[in-house]
Protein backbone atom coordinates (compact mmCIF):
# COMPACT_ATOMS: atom_id res chain seq x y z
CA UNK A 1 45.43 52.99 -6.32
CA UNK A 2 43.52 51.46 -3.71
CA UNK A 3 41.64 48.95 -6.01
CA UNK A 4 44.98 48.12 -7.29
CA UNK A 5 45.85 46.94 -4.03
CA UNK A 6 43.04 45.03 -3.01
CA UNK A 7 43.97 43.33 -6.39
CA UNK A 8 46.75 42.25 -5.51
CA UNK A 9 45.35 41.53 -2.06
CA UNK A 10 42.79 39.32 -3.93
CA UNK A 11 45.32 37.42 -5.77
CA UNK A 12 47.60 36.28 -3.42
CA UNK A 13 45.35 35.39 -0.72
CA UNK A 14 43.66 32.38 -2.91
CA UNK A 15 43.70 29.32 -1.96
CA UNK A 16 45.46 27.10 -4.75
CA UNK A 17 43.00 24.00 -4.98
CA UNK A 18 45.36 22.11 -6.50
CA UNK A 19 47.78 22.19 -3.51
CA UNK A 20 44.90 21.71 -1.38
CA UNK A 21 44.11 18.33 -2.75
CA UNK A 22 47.67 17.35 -2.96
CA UNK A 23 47.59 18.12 0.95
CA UNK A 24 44.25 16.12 1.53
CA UNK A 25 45.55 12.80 -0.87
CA UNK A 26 48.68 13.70 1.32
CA UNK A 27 47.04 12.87 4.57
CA UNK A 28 44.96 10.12 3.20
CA UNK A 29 47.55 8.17 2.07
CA UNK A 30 49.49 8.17 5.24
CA UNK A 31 49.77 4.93 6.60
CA UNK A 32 51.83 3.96 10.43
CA UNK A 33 53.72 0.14 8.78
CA UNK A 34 55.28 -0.38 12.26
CA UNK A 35 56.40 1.04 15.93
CA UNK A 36 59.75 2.26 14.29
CA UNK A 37 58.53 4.68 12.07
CA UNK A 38 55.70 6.38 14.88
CA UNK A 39 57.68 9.97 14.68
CA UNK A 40 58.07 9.80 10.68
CA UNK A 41 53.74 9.56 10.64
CA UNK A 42 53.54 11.54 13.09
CA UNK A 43 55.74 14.20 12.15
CA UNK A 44 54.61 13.86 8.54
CA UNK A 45 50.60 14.49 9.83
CA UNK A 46 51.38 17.14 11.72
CA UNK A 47 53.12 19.16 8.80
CA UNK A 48 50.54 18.43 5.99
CA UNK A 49 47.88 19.69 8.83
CA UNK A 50 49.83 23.16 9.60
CA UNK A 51 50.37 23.51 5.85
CA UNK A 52 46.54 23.74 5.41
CA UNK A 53 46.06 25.53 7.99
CA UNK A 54 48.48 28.23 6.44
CA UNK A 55 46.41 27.94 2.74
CA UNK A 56 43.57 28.53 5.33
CA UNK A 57 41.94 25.67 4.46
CA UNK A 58 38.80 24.71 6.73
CA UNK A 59 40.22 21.27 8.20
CA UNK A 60 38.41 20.34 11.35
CA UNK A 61 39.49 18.63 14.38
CA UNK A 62 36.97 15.64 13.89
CA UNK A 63 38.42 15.00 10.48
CA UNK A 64 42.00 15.16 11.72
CA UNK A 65 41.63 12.63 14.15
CA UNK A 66 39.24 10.44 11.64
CA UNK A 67 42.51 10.66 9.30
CA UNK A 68 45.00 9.67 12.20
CA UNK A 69 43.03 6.81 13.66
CA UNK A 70 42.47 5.78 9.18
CA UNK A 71 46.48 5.61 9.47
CA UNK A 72 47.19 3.21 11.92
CA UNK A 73 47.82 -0.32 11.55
CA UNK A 74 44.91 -2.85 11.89
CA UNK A 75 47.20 -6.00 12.92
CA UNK A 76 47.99 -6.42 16.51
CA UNK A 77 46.86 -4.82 19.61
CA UNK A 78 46.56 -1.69 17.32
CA UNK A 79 42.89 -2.96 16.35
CA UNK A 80 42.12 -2.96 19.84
CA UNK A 81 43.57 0.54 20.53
CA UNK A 82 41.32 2.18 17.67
CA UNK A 83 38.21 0.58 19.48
CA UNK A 84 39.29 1.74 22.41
CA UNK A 85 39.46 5.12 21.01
CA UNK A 86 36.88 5.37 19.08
CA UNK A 87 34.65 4.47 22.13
CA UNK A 88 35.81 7.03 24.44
CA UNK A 89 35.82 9.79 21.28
CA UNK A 90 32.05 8.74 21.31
CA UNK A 91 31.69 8.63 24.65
CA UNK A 92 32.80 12.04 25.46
CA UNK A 93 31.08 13.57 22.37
CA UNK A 94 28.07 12.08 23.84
CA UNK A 95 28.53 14.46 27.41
CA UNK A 96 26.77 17.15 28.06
CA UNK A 97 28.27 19.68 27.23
CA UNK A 98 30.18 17.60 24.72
CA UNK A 99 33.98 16.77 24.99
CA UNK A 100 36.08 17.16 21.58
CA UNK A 101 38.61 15.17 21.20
CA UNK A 102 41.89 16.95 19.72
CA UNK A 103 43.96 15.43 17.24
CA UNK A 104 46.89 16.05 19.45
CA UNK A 105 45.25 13.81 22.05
CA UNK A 106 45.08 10.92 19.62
CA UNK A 107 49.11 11.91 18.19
CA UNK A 108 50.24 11.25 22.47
CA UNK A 109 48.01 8.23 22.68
CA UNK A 110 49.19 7.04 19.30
CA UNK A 111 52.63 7.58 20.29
CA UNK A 112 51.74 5.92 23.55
CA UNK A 113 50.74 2.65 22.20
CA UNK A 114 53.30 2.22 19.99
CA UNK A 115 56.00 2.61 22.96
CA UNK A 116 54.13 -0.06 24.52
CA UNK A 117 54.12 -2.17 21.56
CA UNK A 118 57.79 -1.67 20.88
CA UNK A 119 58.65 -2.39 24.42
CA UNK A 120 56.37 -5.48 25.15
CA UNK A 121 58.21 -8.83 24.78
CA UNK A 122 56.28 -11.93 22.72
CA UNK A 123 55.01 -14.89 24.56
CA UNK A 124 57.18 -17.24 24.99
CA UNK A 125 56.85 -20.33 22.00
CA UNK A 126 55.80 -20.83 18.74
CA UNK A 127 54.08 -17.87 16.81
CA UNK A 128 50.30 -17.45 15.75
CA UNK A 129 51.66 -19.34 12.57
CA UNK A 130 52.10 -22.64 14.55
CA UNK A 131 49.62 -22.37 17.05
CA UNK A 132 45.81 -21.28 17.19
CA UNK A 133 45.40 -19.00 20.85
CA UNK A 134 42.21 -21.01 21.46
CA UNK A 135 42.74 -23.49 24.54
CA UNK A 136 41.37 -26.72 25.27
CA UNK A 137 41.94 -26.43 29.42
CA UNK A 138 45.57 -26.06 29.27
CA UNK A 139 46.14 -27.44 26.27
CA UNK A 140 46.65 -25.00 22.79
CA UNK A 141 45.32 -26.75 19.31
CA UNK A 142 47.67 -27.13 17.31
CA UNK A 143 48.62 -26.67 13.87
CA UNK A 144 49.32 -29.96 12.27
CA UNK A 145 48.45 -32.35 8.83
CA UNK A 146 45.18 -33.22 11.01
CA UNK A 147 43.98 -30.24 11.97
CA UNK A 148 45.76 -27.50 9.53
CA UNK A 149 43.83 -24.84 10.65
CA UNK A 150 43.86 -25.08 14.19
CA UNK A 151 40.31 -25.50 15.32
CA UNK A 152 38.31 -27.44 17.45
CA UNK A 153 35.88 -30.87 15.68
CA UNK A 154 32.97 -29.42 15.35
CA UNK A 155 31.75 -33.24 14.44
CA UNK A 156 33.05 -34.55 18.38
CA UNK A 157 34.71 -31.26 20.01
CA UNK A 158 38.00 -33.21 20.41
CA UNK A 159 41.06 -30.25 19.53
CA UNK A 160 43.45 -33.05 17.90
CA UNK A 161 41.81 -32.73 15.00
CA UNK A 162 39.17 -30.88 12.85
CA UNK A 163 36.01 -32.09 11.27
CA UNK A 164 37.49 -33.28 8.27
CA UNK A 165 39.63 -35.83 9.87
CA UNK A 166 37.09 -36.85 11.91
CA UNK A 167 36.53 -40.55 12.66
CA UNK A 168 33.41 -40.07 14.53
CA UNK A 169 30.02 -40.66 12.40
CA UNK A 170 29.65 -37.21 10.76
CA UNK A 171 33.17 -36.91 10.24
CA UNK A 172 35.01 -36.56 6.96
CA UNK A 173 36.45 -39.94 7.26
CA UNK A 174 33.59 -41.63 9.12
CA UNK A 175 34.25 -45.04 9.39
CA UNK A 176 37.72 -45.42 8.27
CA UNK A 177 39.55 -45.45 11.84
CA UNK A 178 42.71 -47.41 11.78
CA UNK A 179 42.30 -51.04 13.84
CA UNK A 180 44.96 -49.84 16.12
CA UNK A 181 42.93 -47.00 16.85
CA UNK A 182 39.88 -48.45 17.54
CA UNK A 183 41.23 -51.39 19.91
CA UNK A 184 42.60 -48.44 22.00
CA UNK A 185 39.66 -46.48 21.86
CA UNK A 186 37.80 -50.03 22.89
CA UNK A 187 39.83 -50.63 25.71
């Protein structure tokens, strides 16, 4: 009778590997698209990590927050915030004795950030698609038919233009300055 029941024991207590790599493609697959949906993520991480830990499935805390800091965004300050993160996780394992990092650390700092995000207003003006954030002085470089990507001549350094309208010797249209142009420049 006893055998019987350590069976049965037996049986139950598997671990279904199929359900365990549903749970793991679960995780990896999560993905943070914007501030709105932090909690959904969150929430969602949270749940496929207590449902292994219920299959008693050996999930550690390192690969936890690996999978967290995998989900987030890399657009925004959000590229910034995993640096960030990831330096100080290294930093701290690097103590003596050495400071882990819990996954429910990263899940407040994650939810953290994207409060921040969500409540930080945009500069004033045009967007990135208009304007390049590199600054000549005070002056952004622009956008524009001359200078469609933004960027300084590397030909004469001037930021009205880039290299390939560049009248300068050296530029893409060396030599073909308009006459108005060139009395200007001459006087």
């Amino acid at each position: 009778m006893r055998q019987t029941w350590r069976h049965l024991k037996t049986s139950y207590e598997r671990i279904d590997t199929v359900a365990q790599f549903a749970l793991r493609s679960q995780l990896s697959s999560l993905r943070l698209r914007d501030v709105s949906n932090t909690e959904r993520y969150l929430g969602e991480f949270n749940r496929a990590c207590e449902q292994l830990t219920a299959a008693r499935v050996a999930y550690s805390d390192a690969n936890a927050v690996y999978q967290l800091l995998f989900g987030i965004p890399e657009t925004g300050t959000w590229g910034m915030f995993m640096q960030i993160t990831l330096a100080a996780i290294s930093a701290s394992a690097a103590q003596k004795p050495p400071i882990i990092v819990s996954p429910e650390e990263i899940c407040m700092h994650i939810l953290a950030e994207s409060q921040h995000v969500a409540t930080s207003t945009p500069p004033p003006g045009p967007g990135s698609e208009f304007a390049n954030v590199a600054k000549e002085g005070d002056c952004q470089i622009c956008k524009h038919c001359n200078n469609p990507l933004g960027v300084k001549c590397f030909n004469c350094g001037k930021s009205s233009h880039d290299t390939e309208y560049c009248f300068d010797v050296g530029g893409g249209m060396a030599g073909q300055c308009p006459e108005w142009m060139a009395q200007r420049d001459a006087s």
